[in-house]
PDB file of N, CA and C in Angstrom:
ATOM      1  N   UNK A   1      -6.198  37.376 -37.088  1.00  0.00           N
ATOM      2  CA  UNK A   1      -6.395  37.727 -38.474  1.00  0.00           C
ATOM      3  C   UNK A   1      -7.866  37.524 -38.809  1.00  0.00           C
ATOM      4  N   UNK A   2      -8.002  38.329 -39.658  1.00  0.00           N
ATOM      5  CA  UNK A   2      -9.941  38.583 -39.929  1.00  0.00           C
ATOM      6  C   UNK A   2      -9.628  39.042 -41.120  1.00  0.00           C
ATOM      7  N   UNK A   3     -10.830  38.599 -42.058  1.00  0.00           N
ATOM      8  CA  UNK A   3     -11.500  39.269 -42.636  1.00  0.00           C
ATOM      9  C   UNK A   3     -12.810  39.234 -43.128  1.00  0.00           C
ATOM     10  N   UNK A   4     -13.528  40.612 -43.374  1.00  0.00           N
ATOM     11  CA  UNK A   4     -15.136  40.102 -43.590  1.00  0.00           C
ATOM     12  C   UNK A   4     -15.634  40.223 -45.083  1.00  0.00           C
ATOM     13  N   UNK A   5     -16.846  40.427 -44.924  1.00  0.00           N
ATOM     14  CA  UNK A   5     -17.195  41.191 -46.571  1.00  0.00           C
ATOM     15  C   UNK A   5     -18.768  40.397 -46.312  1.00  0.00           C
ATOM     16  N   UNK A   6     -19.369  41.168 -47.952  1.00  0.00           N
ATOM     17  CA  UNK A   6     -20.566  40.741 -47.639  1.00  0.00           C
ATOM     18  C   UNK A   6     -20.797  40.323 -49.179  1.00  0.00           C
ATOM     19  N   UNK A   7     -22.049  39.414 -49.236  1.00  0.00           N
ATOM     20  CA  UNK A   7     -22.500  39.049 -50.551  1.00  0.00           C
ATOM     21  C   UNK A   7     -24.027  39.578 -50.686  1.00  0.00           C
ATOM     22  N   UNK A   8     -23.740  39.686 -52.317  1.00  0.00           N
ATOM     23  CA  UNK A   8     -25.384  39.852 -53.026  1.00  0.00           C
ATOM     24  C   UNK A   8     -26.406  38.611 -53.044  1.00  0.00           C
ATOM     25  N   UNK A   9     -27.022  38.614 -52.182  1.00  0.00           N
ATOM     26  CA  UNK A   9     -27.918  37.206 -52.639  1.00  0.00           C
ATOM     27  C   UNK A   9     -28.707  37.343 -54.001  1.00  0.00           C
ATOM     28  N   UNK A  10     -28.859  38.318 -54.473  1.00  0.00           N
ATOM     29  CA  UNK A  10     -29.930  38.617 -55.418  1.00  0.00           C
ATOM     30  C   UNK A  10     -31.278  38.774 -55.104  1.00  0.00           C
ATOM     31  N   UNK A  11     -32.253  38.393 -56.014  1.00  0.00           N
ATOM     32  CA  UNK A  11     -33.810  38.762 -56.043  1.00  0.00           C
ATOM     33  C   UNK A  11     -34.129  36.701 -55.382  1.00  0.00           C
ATOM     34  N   UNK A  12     -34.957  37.289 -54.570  1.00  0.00           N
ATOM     35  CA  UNK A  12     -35.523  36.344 -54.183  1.00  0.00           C
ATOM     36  C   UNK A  12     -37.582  35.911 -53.687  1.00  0.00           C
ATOM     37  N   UNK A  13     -37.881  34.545 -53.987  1.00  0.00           N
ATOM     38  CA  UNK A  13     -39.319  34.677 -54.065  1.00  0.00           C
ATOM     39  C   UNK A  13     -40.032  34.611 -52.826  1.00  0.00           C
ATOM     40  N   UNK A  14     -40.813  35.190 -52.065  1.00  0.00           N
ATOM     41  CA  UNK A  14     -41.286  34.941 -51.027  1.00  0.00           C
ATOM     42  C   UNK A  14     -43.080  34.460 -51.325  1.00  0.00           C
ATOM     43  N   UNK A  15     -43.230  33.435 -50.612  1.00  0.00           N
ATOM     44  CA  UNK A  15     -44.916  33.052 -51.530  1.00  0.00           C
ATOM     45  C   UNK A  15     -45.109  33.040 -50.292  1.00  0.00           C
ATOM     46  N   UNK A  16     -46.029  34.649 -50.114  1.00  0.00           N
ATOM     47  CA  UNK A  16     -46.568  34.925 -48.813  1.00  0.00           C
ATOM     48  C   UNK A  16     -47.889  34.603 -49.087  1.00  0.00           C
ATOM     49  N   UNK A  17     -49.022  33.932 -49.570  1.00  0.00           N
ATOM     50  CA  UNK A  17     -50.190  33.247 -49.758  1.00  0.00           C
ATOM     51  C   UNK A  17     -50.343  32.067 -49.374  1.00  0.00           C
ATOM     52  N   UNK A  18     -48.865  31.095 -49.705  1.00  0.00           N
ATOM     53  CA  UNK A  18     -48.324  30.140 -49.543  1.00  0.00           C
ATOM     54  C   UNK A  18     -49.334  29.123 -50.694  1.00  0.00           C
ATOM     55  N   UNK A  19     -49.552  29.369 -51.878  1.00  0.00           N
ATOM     56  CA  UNK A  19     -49.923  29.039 -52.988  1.00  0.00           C
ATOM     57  C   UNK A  19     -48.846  28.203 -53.817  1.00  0.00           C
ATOM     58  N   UNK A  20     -47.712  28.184 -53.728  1.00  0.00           N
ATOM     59  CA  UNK A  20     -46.371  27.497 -54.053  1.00  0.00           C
ATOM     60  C   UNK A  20     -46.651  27.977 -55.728  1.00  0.00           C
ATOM     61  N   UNK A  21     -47.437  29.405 -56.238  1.00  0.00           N
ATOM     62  CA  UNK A  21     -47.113  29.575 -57.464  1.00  0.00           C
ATOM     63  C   UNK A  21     -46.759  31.386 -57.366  1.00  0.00           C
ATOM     64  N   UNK A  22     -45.876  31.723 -58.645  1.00  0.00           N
ATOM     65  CA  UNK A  22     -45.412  33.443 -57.973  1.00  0.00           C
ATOM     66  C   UNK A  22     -46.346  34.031 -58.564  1.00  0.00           C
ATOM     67  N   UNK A  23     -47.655  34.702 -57.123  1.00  0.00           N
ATOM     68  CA  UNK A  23     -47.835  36.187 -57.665  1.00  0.00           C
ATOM     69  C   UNK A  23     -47.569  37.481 -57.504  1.00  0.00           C
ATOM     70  N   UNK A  24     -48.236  38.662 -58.284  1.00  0.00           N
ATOM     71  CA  UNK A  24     -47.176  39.514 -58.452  1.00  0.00           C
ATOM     72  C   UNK A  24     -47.448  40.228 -57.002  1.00  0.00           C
ATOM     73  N   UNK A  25     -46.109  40.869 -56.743  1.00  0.00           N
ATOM     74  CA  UNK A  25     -45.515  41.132 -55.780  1.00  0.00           C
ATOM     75  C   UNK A  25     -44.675  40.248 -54.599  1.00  0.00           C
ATOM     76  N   UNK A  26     -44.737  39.368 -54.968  1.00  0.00           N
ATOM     77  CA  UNK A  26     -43.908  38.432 -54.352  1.00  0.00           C
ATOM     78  C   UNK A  26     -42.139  38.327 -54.632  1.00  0.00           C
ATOM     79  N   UNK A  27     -41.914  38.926 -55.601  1.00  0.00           N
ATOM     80  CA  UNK A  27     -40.323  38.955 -55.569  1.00  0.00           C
ATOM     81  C   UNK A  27     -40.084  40.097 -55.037  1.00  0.00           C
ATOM     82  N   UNK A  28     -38.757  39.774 -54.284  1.00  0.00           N
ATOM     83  CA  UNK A  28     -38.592  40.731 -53.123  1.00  0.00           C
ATOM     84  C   UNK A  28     -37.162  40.871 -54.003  1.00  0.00           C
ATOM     85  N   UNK A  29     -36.764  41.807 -54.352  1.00  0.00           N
ATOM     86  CA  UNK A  29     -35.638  42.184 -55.249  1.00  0.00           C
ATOM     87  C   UNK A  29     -34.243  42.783 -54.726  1.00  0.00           C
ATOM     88  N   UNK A  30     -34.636  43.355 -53.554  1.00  0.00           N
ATOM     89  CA  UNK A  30     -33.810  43.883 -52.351  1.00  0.00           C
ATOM     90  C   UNK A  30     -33.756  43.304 -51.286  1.00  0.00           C
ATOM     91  N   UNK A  31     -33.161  41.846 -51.659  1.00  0.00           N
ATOM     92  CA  UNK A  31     -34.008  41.469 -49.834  1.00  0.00           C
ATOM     93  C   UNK A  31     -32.300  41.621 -48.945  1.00  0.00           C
ATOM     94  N   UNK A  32     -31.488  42.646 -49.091  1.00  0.00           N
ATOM     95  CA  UNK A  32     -30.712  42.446 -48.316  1.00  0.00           C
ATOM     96  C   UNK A  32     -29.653  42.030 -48.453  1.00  0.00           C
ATOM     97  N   UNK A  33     -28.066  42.099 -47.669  1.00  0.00           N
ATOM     98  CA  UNK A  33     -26.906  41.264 -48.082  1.00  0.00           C
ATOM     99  C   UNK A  33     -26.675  40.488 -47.078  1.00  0.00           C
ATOM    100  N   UNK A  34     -25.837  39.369 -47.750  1.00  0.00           N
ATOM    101  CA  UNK A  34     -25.547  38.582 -46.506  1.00  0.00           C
ATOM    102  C   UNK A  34     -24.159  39.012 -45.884  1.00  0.00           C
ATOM    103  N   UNK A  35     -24.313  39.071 -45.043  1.00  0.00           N
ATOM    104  CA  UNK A  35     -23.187  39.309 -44.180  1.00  0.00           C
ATOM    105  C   UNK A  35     -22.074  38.290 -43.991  1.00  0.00           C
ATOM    106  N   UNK A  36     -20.380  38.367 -43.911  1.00  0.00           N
ATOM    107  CA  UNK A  36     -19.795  37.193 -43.439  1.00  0.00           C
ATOM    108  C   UNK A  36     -18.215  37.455 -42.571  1.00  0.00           C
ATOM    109  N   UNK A  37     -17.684  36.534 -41.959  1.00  0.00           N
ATOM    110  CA  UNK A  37     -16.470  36.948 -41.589  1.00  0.00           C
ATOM    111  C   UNK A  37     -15.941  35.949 -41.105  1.00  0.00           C
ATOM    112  N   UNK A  38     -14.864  35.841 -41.320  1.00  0.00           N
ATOM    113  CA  UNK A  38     -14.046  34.512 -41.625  1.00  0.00           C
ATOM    114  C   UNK A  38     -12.560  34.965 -40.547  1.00  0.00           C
ATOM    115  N   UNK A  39     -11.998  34.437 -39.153  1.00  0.00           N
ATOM    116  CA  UNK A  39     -10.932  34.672 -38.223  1.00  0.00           C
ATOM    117  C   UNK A  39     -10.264  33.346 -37.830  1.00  0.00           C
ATOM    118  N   UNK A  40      -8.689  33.683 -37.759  1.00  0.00           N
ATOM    119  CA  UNK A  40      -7.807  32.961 -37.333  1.00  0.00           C
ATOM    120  C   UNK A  40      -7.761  33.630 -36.193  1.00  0.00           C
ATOM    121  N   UNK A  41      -7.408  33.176 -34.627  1.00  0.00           N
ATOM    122  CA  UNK A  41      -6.986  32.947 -33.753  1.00  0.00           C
ATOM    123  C   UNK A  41      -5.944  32.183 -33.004  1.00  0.00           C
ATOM    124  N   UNK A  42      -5.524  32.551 -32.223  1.00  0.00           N
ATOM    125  CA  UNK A  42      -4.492  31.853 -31.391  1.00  0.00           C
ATOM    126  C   UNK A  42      -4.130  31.713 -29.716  1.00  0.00           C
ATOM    127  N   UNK A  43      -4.200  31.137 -29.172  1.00  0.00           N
ATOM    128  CA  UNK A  43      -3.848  31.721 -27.641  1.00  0.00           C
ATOM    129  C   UNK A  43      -2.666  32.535 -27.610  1.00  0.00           C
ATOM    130  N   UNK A  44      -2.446  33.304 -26.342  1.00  0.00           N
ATOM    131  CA  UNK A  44      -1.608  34.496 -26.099  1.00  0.00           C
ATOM    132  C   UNK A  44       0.226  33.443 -26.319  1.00  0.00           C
ATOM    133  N   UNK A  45       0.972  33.887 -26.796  1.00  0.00           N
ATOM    134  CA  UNK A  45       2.355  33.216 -27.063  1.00  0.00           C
ATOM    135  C   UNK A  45       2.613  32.563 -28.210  1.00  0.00           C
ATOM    136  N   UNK A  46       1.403  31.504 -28.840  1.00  0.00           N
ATOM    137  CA  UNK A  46       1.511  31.000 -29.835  1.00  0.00           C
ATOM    138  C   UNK A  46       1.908  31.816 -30.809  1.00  0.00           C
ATOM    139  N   UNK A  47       2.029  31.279 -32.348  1.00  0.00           N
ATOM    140  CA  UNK A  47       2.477  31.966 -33.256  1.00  0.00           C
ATOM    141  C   UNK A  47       1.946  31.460 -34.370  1.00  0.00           C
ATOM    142  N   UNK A  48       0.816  29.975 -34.416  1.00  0.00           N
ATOM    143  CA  UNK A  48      -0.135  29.656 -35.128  1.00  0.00           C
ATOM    144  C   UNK A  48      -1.611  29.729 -35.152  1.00  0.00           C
ATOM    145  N   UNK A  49      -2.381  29.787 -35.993  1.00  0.00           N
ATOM    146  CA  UNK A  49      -3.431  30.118 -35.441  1.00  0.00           C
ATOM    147  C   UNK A  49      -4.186  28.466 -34.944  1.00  0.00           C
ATOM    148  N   UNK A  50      -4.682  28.464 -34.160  1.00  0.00           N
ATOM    149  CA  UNK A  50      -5.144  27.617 -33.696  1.00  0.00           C
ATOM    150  C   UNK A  50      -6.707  27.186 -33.692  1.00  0.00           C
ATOM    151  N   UNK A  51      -7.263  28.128 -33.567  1.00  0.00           N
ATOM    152  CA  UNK A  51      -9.078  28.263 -33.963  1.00  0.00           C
ATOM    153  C   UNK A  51      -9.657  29.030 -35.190  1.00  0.00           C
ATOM    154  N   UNK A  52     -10.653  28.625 -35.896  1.00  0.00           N
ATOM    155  CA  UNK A  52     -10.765  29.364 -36.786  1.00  0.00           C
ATOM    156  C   UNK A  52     -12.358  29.405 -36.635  1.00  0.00           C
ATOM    157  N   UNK A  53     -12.842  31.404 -36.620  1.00  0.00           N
ATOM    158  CA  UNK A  53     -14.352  31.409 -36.686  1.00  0.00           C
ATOM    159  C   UNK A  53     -15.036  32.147 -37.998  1.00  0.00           C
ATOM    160  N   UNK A  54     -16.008  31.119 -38.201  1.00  0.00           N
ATOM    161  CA  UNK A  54     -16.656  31.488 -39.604  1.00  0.00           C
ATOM    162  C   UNK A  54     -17.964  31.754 -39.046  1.00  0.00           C
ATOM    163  N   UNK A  55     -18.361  33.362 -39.251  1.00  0.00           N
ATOM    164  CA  UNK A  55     -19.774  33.808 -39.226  1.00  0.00           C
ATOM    165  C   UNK A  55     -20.154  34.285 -40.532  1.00  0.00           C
ATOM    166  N   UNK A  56     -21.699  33.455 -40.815  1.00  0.00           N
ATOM    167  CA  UNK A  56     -22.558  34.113 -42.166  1.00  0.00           C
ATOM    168  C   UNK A  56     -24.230  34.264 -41.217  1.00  0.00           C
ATOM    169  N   UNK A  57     -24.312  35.200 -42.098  1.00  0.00           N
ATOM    170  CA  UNK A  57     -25.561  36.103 -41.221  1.00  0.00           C
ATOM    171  C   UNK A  57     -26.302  36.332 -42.540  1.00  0.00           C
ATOM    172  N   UNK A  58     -27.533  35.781 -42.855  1.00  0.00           N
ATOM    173  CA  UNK A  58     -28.121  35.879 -43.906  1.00  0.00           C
ATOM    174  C   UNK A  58     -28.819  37.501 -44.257  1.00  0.00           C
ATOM    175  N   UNK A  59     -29.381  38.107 -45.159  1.00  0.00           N
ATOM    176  CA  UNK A  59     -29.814  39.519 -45.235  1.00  0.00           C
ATOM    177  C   UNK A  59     -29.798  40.049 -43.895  1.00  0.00           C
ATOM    178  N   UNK A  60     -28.240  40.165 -43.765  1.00  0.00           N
ATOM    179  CA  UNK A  60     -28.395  41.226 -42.205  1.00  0.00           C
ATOM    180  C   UNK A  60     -27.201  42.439 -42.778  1.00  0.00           C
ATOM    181  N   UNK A  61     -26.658  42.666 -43.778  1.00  0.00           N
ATOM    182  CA  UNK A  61     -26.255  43.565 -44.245  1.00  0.00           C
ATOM    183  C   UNK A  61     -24.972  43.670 -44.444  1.00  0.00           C
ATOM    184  N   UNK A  62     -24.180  44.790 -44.163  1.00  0.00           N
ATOM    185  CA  UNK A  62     -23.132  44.277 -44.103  1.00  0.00           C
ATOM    186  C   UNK A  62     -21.859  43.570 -43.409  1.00  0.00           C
ATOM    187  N   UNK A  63     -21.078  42.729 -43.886  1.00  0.00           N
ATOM    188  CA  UNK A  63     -19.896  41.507 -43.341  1.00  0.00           C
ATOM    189  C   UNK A  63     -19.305  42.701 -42.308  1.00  0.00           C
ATOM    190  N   UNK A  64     -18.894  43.637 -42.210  1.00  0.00           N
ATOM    191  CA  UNK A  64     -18.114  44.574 -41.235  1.00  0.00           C
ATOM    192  C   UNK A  64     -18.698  44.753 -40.164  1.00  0.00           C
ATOM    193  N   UNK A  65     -20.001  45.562 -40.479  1.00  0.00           N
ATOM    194  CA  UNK A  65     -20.623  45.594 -39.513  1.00  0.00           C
ATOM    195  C   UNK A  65     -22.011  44.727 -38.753  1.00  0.00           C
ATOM    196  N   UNK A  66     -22.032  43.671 -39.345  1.00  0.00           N
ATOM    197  CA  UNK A  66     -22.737  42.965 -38.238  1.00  0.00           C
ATOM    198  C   UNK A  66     -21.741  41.442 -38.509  1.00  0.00           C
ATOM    199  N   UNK A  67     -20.877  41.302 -39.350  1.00  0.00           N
ATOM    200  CA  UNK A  67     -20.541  40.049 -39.132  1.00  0.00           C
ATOM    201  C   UNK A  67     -18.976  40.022 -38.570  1.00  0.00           C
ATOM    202  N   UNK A  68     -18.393  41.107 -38.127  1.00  0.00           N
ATOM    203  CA  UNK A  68     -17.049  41.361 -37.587  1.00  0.00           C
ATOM    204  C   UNK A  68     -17.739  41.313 -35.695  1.00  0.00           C
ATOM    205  N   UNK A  69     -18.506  41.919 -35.641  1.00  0.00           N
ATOM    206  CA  UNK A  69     -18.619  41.934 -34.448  1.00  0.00           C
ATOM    207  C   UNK A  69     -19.401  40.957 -33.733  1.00  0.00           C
ATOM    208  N   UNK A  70     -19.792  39.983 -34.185  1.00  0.00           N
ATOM    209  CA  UNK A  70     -20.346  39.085 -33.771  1.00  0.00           C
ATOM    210  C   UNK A  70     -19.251  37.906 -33.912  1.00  0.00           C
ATOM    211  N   UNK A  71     -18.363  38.331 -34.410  1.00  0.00           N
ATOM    212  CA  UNK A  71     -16.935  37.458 -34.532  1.00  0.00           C
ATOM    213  C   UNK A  71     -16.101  37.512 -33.113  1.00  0.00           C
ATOM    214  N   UNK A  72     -16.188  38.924 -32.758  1.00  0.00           N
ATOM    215  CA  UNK A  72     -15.538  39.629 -31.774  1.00  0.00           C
ATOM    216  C   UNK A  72     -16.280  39.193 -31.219  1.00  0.00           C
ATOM    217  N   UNK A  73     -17.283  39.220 -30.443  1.00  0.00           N
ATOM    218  CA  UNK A  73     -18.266  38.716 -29.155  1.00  0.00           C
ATOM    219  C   UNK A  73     -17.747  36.976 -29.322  1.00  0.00           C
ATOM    220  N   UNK A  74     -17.975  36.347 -30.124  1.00  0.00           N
ATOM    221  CA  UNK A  74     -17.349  34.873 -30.114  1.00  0.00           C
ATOM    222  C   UNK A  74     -15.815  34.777 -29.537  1.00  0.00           C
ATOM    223  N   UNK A  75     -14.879  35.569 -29.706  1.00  0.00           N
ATOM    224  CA  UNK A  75     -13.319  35.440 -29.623  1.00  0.00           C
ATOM    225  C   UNK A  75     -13.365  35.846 -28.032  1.00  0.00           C
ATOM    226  N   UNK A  76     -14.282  37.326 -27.404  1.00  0.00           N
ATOM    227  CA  UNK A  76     -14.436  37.483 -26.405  1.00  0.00           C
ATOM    228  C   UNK A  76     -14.331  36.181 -25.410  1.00  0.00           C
ATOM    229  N   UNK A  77     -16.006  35.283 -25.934  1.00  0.00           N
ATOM    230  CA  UNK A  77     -16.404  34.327 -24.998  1.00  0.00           C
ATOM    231  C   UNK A  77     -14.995  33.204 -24.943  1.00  0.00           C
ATOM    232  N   UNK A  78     -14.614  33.369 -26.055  1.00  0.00           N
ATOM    233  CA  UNK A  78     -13.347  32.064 -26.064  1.00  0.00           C
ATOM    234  C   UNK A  78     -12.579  32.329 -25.126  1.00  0.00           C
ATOM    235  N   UNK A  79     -12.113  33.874 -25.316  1.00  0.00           N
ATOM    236  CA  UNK A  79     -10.955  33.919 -24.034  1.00  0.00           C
ATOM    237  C   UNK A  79     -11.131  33.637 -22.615  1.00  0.00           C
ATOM    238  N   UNK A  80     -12.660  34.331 -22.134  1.00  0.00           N
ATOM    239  CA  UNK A  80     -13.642  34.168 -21.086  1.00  0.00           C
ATOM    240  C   UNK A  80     -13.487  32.781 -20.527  1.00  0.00           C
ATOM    241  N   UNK A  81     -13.878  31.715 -21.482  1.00  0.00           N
ATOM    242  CA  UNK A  81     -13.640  30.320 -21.300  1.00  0.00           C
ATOM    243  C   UNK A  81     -12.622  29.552 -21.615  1.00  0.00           C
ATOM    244  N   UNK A  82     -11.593  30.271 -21.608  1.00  0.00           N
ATOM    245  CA  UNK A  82     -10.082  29.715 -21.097  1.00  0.00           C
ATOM    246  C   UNK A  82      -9.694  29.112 -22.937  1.00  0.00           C
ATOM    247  N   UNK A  83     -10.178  29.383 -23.826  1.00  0.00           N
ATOM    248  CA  UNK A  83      -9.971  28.569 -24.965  1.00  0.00           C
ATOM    249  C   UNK A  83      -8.740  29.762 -25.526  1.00  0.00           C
ATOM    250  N   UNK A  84      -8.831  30.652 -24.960  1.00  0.00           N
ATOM    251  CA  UNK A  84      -7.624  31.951 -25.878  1.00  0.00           C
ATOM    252  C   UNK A  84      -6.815  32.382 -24.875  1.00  0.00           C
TER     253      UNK A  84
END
């Protein structure tokens, strides 16, 4: 069981001068969504889930597509290493 989705971080300040005061052009207003995806697992027979993987991927876009499959590459390695 999975599911993903993604969030709005909003406008955020980047102080590329590194002046620690905002000038203009420094808010980055689009900086991106965060990505996320949240899975129950189980080994083969069970009928509970037994592992649970939580991926958040900061402005990498969207939860489906970059945070489902990086879920999947994790569940992969589990089975790989005898954990599924």
């Amino acid at each position: 069981m999975a599911k993903s989705g993604t969030a709005d971080p909003g406008k955020r300040w980047i102080d590329y001068n590194h002046n620690k005061k905002l000038d203009p052009g420094e808010i980055d207003d689009k900086p991106g969504d965060h990505a996320w995806c949240v899975a129950l697992v189980q080994p083969d027979g069970k009928t509970e889930p037994t592992h649970v993987i939580v991926v958040i991927v900061e402005y990498a876009g969207s939860g489906g597509q970059v945070g489902g499959p990086i879920a999947n590459q994790v569940i992969a390695a589990m089975k790989q290493e005898g954990y599924l």
